[in-house]
C-alpha atoms as a PDB file:
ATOM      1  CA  UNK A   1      28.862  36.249  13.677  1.00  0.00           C
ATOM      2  CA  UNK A   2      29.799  38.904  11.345  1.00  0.00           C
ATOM      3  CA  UNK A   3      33.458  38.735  11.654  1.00  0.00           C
ATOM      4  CA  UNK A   4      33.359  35.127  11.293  1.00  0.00           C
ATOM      5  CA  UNK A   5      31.257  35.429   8.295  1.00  0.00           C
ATOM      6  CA  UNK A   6      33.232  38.349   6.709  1.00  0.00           C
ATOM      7  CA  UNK A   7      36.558  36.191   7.180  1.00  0.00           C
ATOM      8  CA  UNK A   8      35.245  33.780   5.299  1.00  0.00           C
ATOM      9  CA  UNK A   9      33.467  35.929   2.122  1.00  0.00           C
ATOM     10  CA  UNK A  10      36.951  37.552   2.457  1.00  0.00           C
ATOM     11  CA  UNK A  11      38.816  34.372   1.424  1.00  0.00           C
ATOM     12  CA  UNK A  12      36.790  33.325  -0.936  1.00  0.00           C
ATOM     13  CA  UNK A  13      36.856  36.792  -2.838  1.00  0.00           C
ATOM     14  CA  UNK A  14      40.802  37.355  -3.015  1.00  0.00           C
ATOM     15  CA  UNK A  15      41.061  33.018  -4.646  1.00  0.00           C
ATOM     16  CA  UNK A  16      38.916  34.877  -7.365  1.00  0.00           C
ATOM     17  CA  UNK A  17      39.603  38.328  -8.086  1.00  0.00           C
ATOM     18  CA  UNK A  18      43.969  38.179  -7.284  1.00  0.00           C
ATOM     19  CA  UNK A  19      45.151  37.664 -10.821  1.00  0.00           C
ATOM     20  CA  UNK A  20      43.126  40.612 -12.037  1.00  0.00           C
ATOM     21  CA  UNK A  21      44.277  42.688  -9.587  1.00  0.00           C
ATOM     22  CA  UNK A  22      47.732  41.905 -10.353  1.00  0.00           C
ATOM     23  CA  UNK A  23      47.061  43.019 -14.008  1.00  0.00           C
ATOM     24  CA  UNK A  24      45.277  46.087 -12.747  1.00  0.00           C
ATOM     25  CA  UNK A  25      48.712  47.390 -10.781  1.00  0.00           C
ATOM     26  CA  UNK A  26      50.558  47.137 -13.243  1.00  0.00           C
ATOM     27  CA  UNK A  27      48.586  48.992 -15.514  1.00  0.00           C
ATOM     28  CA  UNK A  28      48.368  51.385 -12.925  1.00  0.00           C
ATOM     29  CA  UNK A  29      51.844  51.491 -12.035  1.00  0.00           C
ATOM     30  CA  UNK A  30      53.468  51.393 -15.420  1.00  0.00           C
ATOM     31  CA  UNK A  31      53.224  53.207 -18.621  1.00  0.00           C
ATOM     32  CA  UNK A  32      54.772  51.067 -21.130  1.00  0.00           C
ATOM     33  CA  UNK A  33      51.474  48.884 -20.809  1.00  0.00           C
ATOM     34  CA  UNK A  34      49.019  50.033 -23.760  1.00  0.00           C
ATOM     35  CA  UNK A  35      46.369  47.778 -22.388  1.00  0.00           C
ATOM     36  CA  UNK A  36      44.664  44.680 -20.516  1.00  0.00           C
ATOM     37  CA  UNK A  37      45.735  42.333 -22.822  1.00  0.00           C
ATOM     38  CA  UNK A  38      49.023  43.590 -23.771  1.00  0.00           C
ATOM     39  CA  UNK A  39      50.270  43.621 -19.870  1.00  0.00           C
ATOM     40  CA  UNK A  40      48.658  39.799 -19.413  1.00  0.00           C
ATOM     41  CA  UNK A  41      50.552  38.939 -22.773  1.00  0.00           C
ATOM     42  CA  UNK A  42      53.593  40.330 -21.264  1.00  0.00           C
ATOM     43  CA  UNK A  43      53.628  38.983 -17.808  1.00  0.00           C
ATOM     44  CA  UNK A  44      52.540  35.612 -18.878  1.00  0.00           C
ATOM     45  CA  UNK A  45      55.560  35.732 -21.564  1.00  0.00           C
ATOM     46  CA  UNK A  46      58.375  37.031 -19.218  1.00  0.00           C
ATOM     47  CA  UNK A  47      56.582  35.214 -15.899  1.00  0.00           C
ATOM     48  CA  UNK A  48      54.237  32.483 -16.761  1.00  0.00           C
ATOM     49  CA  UNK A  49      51.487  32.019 -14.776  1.00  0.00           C
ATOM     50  CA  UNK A  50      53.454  32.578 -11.147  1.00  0.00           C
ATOM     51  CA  UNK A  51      53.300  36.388 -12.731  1.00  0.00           C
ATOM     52  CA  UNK A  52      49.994  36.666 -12.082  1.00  0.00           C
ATOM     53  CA  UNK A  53      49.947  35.435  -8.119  1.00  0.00           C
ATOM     54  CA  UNK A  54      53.180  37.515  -7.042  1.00  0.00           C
ATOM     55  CA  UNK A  55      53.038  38.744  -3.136  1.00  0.00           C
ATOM     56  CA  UNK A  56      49.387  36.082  -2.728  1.00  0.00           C
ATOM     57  CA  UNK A  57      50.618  34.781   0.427  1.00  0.00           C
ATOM     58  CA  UNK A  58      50.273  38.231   2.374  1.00  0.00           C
ATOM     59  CA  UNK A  59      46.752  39.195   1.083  1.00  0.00           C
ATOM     60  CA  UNK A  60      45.321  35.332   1.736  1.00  0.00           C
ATOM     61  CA  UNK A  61      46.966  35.647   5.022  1.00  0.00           C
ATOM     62  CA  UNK A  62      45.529  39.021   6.207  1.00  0.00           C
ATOM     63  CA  UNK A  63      42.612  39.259   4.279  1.00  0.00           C
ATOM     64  CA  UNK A  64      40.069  37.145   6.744  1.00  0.00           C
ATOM     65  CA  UNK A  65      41.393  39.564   9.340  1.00  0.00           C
ATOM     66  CA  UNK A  66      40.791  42.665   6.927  1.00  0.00           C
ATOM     67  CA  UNK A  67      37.391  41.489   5.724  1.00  0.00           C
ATOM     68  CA  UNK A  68      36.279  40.729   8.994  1.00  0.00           C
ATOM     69  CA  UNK A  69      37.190  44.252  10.705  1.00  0.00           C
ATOM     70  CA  UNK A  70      35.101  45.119   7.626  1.00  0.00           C
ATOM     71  CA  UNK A  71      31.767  43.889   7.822  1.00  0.00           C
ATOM     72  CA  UNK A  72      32.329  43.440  12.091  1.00  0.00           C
ATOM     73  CA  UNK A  73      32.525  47.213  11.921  1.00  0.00           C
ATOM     74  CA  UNK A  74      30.167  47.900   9.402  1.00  0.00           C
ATOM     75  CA  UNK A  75      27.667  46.022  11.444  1.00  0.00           C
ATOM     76  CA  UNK A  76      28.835  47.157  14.893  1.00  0.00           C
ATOM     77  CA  UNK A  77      28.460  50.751  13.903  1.00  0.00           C
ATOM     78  CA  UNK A  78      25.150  49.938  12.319  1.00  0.00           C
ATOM     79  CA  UNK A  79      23.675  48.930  15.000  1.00  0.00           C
ATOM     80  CA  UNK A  80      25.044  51.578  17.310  1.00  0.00           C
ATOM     81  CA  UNK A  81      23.641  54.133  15.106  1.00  0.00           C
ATOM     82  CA  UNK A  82      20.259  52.294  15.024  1.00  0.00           C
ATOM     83  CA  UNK A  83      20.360  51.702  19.164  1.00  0.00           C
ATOM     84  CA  UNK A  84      21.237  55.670  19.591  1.00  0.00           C
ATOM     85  CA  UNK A  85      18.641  56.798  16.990  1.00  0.00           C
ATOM     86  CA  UNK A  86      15.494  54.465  17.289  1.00  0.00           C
ATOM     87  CA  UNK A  87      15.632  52.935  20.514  1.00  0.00           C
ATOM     88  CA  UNK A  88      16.567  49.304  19.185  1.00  0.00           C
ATOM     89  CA  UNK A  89      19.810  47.877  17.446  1.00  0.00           C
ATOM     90  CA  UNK A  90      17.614  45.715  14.930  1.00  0.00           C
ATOM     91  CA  UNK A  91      14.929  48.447  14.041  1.00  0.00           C
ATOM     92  CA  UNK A  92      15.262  49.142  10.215  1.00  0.00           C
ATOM     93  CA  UNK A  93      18.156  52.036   9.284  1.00  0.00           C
ATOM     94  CA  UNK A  94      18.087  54.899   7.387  1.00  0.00           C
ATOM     95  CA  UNK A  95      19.916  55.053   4.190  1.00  0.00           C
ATOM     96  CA  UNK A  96      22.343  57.720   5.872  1.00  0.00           C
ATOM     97  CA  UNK A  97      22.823  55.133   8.702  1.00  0.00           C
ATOM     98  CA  UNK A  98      23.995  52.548   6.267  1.00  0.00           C
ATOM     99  CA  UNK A  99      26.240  54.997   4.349  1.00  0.00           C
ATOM    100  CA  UNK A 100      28.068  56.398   7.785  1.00  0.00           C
ATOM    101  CA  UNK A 101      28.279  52.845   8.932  1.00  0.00           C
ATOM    102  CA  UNK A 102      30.234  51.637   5.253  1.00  0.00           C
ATOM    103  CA  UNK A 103      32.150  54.676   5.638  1.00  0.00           C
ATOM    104  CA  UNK A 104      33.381  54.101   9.042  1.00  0.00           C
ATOM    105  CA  UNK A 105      34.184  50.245   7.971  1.00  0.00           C
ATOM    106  CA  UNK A 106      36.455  51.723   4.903  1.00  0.00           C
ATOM    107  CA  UNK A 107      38.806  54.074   7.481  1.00  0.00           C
ATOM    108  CA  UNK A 108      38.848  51.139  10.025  1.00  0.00           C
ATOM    109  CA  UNK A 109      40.178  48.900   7.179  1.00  0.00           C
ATOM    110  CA  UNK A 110      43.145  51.370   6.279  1.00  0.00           C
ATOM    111  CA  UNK A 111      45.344  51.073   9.074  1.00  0.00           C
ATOM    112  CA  UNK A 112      45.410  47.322   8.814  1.00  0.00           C
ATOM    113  CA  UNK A 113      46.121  46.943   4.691  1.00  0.00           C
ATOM    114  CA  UNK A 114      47.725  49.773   4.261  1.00  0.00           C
ATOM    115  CA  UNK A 115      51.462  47.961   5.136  1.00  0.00           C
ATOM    116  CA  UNK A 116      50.311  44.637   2.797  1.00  0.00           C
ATOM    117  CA  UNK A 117      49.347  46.987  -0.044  1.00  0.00           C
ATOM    118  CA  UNK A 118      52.175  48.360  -0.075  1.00  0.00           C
ATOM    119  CA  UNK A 119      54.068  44.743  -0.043  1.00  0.00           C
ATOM    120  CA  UNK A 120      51.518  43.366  -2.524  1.00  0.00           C
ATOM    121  CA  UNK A 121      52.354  46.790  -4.866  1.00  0.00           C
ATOM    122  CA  UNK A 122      56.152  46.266  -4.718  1.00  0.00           C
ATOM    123  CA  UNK A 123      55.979  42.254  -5.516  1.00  0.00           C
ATOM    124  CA  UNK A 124      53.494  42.651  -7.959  1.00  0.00           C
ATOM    125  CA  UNK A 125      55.347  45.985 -10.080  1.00  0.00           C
ATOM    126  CA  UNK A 126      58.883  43.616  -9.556  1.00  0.00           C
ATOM    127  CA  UNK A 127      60.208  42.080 -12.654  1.00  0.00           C
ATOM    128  CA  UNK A 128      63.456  39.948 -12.582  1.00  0.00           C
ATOM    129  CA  UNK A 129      66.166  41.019 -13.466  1.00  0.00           C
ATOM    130  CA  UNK A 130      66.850  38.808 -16.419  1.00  0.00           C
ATOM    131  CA  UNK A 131      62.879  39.221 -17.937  1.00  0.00           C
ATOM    132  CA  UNK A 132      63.024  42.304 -18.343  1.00  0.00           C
ATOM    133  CA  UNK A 133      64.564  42.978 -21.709  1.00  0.00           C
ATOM    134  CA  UNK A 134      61.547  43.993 -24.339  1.00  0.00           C
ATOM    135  CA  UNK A 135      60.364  41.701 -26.812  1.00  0.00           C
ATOM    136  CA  UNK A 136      59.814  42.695 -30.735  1.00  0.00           C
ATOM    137  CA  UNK A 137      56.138  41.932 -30.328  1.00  0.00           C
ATOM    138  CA  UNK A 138      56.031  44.325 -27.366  1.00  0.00           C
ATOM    139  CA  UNK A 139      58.359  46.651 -27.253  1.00  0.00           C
ATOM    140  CA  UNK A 140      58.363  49.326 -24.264  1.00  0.00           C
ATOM    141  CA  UNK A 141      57.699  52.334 -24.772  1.00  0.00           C
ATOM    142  CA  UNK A 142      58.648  54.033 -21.862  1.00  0.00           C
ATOM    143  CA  UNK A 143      60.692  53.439 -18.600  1.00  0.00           C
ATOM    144  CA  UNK A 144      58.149  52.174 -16.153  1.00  0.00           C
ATOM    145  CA  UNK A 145      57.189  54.026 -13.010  1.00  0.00           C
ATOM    146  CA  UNK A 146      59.099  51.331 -10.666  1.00  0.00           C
ATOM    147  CA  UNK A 147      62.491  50.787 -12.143  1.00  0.00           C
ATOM    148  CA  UNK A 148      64.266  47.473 -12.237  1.00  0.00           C
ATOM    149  CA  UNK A 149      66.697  46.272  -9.941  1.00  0.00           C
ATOM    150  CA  UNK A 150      70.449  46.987 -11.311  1.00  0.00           C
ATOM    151  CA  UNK A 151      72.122  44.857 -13.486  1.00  0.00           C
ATOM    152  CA  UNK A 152      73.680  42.134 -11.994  1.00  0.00           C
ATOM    153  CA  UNK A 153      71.101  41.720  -9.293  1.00  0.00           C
ATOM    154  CA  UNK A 154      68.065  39.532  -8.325  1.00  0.00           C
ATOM    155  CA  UNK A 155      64.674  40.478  -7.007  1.00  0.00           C
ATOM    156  CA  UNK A 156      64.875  43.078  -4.538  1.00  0.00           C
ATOM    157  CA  UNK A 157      62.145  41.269  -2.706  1.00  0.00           C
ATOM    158  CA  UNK A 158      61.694  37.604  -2.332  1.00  0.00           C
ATOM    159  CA  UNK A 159      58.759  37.643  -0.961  1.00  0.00           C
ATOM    160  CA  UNK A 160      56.229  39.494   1.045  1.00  0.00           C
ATOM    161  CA  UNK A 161      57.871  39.383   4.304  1.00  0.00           C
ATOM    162  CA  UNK A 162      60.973  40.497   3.347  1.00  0.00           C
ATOM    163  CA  UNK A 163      59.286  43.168   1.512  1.00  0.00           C
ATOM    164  CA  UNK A 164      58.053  44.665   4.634  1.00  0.00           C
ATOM    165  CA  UNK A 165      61.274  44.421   6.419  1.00  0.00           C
ATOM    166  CA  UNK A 166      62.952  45.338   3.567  1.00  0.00           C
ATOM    167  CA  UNK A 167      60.474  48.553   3.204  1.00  0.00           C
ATOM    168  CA  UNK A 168      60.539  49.025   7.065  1.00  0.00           C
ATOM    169  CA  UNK A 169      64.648  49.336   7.280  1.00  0.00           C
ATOM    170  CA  UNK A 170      65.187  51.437   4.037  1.00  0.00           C
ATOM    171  CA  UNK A 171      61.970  53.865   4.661  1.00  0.00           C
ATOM    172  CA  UNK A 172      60.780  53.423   8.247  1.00  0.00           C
ATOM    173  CA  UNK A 173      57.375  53.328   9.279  1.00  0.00           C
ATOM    174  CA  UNK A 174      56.191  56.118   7.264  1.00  0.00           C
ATOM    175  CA  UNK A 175      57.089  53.412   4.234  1.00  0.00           C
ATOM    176  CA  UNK A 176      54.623  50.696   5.347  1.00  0.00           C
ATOM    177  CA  UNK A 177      52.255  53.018   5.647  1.00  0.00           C
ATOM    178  CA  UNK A 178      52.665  54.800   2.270  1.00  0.00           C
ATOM    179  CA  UNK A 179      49.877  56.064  -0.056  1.00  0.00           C
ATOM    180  CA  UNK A 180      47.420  55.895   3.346  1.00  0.00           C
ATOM    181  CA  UNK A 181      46.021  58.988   2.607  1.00  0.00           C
ATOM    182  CA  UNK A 182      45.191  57.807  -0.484  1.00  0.00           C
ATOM    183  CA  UNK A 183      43.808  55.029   0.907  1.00  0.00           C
ATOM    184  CA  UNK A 184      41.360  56.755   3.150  1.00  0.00           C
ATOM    185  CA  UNK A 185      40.048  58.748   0.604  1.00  0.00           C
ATOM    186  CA  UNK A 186      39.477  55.480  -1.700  1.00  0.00           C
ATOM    187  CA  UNK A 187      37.990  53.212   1.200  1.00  0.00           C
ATOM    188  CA  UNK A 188      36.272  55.419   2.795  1.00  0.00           C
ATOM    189  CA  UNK A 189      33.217  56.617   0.268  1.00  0.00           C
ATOM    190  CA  UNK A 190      34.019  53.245  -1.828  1.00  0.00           C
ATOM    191  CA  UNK A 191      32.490  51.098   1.692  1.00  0.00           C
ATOM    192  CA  UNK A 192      30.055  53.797   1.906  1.00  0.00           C
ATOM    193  CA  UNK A 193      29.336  53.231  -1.522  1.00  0.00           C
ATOM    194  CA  UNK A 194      29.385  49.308  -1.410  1.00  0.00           C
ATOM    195  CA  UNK A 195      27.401  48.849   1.140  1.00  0.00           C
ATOM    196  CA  UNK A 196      24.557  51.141   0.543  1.00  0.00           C
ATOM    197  CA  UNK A 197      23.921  50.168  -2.851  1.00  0.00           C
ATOM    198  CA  UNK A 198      23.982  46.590  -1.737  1.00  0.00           C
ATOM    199  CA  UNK A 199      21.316  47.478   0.490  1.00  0.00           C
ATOM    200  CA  UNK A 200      19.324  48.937  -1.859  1.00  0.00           C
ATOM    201  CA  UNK A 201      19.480  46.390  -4.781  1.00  0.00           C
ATOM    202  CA  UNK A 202      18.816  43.367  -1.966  1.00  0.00           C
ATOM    203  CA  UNK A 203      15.872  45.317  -0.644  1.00  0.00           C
ATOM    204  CA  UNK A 204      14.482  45.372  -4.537  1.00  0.00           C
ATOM    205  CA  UNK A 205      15.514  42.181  -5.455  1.00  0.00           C
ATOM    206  CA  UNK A 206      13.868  40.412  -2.413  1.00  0.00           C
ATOM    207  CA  UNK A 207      10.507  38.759  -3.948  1.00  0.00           C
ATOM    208  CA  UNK A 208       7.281  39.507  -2.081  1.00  0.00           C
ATOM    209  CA  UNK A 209       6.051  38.042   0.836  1.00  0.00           C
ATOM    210  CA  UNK A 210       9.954  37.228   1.786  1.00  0.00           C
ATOM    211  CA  UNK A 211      12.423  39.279   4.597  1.00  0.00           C
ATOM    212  CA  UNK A 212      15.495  38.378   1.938  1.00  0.00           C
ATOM    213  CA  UNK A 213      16.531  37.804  -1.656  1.00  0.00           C
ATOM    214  CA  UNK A 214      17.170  34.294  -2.960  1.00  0.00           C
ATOM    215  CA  UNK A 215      20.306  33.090  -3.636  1.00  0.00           C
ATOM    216  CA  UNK A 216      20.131  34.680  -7.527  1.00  0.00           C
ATOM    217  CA  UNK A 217      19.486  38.288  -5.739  1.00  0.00           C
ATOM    218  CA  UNK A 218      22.392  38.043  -3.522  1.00  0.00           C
ATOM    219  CA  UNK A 219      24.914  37.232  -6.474  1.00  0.00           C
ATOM    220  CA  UNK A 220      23.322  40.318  -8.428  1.00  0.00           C
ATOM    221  CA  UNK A 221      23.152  42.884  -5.789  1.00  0.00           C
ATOM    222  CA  UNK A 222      26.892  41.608  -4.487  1.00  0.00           C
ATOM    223  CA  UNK A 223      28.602  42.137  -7.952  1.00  0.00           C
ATOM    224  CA  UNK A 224      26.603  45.150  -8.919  1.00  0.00           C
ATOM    225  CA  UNK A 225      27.552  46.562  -5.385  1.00  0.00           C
ATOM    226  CA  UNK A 226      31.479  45.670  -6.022  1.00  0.00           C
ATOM    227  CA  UNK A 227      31.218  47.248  -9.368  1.00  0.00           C
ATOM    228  CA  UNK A 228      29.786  50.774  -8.137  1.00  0.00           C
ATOM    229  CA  UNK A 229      32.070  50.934  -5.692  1.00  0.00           C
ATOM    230  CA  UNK A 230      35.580  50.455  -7.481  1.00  0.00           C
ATOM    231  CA  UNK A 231      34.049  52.849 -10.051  1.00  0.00           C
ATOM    232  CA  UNK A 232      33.985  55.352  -7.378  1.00  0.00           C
ATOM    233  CA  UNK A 233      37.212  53.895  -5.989  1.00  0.00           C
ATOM    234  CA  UNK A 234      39.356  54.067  -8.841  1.00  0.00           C
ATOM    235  CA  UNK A 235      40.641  57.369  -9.303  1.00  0.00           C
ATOM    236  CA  UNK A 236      42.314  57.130  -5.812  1.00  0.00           C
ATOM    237  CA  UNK A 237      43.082  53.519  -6.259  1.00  0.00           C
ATOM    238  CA  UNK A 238      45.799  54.620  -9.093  1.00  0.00           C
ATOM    239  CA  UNK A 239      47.374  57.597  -6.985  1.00  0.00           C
ATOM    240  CA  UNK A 240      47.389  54.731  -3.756  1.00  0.00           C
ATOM    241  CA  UNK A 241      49.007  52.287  -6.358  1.00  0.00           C
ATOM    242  CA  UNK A 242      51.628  54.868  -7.561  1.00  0.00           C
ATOM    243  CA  UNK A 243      52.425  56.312  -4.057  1.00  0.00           C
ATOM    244  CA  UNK A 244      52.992  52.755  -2.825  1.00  0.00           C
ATOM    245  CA  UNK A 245      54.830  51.559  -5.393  1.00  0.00           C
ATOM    246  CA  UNK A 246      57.333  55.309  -5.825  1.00  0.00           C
ATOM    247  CA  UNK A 247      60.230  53.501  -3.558  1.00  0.00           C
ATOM    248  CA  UNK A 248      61.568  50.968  -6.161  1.00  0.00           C
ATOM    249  CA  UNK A 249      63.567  53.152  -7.774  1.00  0.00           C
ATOM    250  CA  UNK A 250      63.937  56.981  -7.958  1.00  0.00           C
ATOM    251  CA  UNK A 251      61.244  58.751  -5.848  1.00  0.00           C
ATOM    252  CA  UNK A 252      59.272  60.504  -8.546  1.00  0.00           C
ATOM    253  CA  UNK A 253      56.227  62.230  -5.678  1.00  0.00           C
ATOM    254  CA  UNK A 254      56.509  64.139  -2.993  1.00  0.00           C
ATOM    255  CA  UNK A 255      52.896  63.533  -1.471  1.00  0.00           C
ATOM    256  CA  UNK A 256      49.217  62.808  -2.607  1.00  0.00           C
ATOM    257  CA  UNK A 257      48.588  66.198  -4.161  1.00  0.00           C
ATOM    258  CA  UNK A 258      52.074  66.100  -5.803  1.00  0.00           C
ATOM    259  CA  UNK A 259      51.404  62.522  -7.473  1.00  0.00           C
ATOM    260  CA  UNK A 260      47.569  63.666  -8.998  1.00  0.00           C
ATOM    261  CA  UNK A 261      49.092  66.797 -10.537  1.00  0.00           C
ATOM    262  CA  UNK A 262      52.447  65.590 -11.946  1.00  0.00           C
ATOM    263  CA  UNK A 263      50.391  62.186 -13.216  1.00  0.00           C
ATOM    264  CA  UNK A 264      47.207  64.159 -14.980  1.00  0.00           C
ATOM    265  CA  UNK A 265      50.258  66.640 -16.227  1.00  0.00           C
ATOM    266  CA  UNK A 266      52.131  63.643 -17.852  1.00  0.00           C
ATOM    267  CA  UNK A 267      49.216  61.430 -18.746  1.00  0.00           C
ATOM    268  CA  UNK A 268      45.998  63.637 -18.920  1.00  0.00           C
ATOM    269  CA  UNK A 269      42.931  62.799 -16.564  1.00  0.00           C
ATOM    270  CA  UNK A 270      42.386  59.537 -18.314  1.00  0.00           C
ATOM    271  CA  UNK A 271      45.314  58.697 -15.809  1.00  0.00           C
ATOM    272  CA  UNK A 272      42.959  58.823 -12.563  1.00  0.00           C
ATOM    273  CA  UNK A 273      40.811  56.195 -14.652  1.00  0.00           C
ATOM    274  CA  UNK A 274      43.322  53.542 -15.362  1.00  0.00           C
ATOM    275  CA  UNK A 275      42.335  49.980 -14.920  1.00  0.00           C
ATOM    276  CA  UNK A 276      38.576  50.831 -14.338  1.00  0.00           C
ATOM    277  CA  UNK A 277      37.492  49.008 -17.185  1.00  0.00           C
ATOM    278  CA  UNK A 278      39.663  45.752 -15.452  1.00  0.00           C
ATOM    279  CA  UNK A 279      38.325  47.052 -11.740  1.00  0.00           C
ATOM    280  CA  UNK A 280      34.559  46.497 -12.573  1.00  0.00           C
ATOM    281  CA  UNK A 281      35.198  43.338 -14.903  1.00  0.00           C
ATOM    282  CA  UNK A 282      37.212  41.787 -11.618  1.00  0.00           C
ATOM    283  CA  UNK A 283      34.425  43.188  -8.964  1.00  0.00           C
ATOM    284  CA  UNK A 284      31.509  42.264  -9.955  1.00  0.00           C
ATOM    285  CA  UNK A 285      32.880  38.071  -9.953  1.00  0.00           C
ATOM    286  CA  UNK A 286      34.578  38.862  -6.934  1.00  0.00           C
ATOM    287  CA  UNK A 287      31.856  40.406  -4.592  1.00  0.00           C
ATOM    288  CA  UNK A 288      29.188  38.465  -6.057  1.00  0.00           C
ATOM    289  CA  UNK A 289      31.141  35.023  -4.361  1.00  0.00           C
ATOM    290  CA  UNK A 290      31.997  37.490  -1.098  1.00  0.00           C
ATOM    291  CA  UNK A 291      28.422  38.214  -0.123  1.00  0.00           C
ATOM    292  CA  UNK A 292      27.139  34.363  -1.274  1.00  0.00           C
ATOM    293  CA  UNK A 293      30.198  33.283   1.077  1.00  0.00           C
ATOM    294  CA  UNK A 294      29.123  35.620   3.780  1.00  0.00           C
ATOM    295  CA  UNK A 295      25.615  35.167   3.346  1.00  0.00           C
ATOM    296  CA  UNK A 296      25.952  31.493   3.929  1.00  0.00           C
ATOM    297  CA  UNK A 297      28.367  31.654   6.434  1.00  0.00           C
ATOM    298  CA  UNK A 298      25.700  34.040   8.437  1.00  0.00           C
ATOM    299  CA  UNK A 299      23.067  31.314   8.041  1.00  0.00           C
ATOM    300  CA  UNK A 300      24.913  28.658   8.980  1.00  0.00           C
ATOM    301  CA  UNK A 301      26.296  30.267  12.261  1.00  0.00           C
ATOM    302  CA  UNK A 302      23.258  31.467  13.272  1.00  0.00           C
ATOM    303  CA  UNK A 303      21.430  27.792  12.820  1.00  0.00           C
ATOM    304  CA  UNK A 304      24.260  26.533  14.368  1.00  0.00           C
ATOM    305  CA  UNK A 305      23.891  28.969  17.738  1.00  0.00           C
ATOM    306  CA  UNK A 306      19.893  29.197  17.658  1.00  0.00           C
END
């Protein structure tokens, strides 16, 4: 029931949250951005609205799978943990139960997005060829992390599966699965982190005399939850963003350690916080429809199969 319902909430929070995160990786990815509004002015000039939805079709594809292996695991392991500790898989976990089970849910995740993050990266940092002369309201600033594609060509990608063949012939299967490390280290305590603080803010949001929240509580403790974890996120979430998108053009890093030091070097820590602002804006919308989506869903399955 939990995969099923994690599919769904998984849907329904990419429809939502995609056109932010597109702004996000770019802001991430490239320096000649000075803000939020100055990269949505500029991909909305040179792109229109398509700008904002480049490499969709992957994520909406993969991201029931994804979100289900997410809260299937989360819950699997939870009650594991519960079954091994207290006797009984529905007796009432620790806070360290719930933290080890989000934990293990964010490393599970990894080895399945890893290869579309890195497609979703490259299609979102892509300009064409012919939009990407600066315009005398904005003018760049500096070359951009991902360079564009030499004159007198298209797109280097057309769309997100020729990305990953495209990724897979050039760079092998170390290239799907670059910035992974990264990725660990960003899923891993953000699930913990999402999950347990979800916990928490259900358990004092339900009213008394009732076993769960209203409808109200859920959408609070779901976006609050979504914004502590890409808080904690973030700072990884820009190295995993550059990694994955260092292929384009030049190869500027030579690894995870290589990428923190030479970005903080060139940009000062503030780097490791880009796009947090637009992280915790996008997250709290986002996760507050994922857990009323997976909420329902739950409910409705389990009335269905009573």
């Amino acid at each position: 029931m939990d995969f099923v319902a994690g599919a769904i909430g998984g849907v329904c929070g990419v429809a939502v949250g995609y056109p932010l995160d597109t702004v996000k990786v770019k802001i991430q990815t490239e320096p000649r951005y000075r803000g939020i509004w100055h990269c949505v002015w500029d991909t909305y000039r040179r792109e229109r609205v398509w700008g904002f939805y480049r490499g969709l079709s992957l994520p909406v594809c993969t991201v029931s799978l994804v979100s289900s292996v997410s809260f299937g695991t989360y819950r699997h392991c939870l009650a594991r943990i519960c079954r091994f500790r207290y006797g009984s898989p529905d007796a009432k976990p620790a806070k360290t139960d719930i933290t080890l089970s989000g934990f293990a849910s964010g490393l599970v995740r990894v080895f399945l997005t890893s290869p579309t993050e890195v497609a979703k990266v490259r299609l979102q940092t892509q300009t064409p060829r012919q939009q990407r002369r600066p315009s005398a309201s904005w003018p760049s600033a500096a070359h951009p992390l991902c360079p564009a594609p030499p004159a007198g060509s298209g797109p280097k990608y057309r769309g997100p599966l020729h990305c990953l063949a495209t990724v897979a012939r050039e760079e092998g299967l170390r290239g799907l699965y670059k910035g992974s490390s990264a990725l660990l280290f960003r899923d891993g305590h953000s699930f913990a982190t999402y999950f347990l603080s979800y916990t928490i803010l259900c358990e004092q949001l339900t009213p008394a005399g009732h076993s769960q929240p209203d409808v109200l509580g859920v959408l609070v403790a779901g976006g609050c939850a979504g914004v502590l974890a890409w808080a904690v996120a973030t700072p990884m979430d820009v190295i995993k963003s550059r990694l994955q998108a260092d292929g384009q053009g030049q190869r500027r890093y030579r690894g995870l350690l290589h990428c923190v030091v030479t970005s903080v070097r060139e940009e000062g820590p503030r780097v490791l916080f880009k796009g947090l602002t637009l992280n915790c804006c996008r997250a709290f919308p986002v996760n507050m429809v994922v857990f009323v989506a997976y909420e329902a869903a739950l409910r409705l399955i389990r009335g269905l199969t009573a």
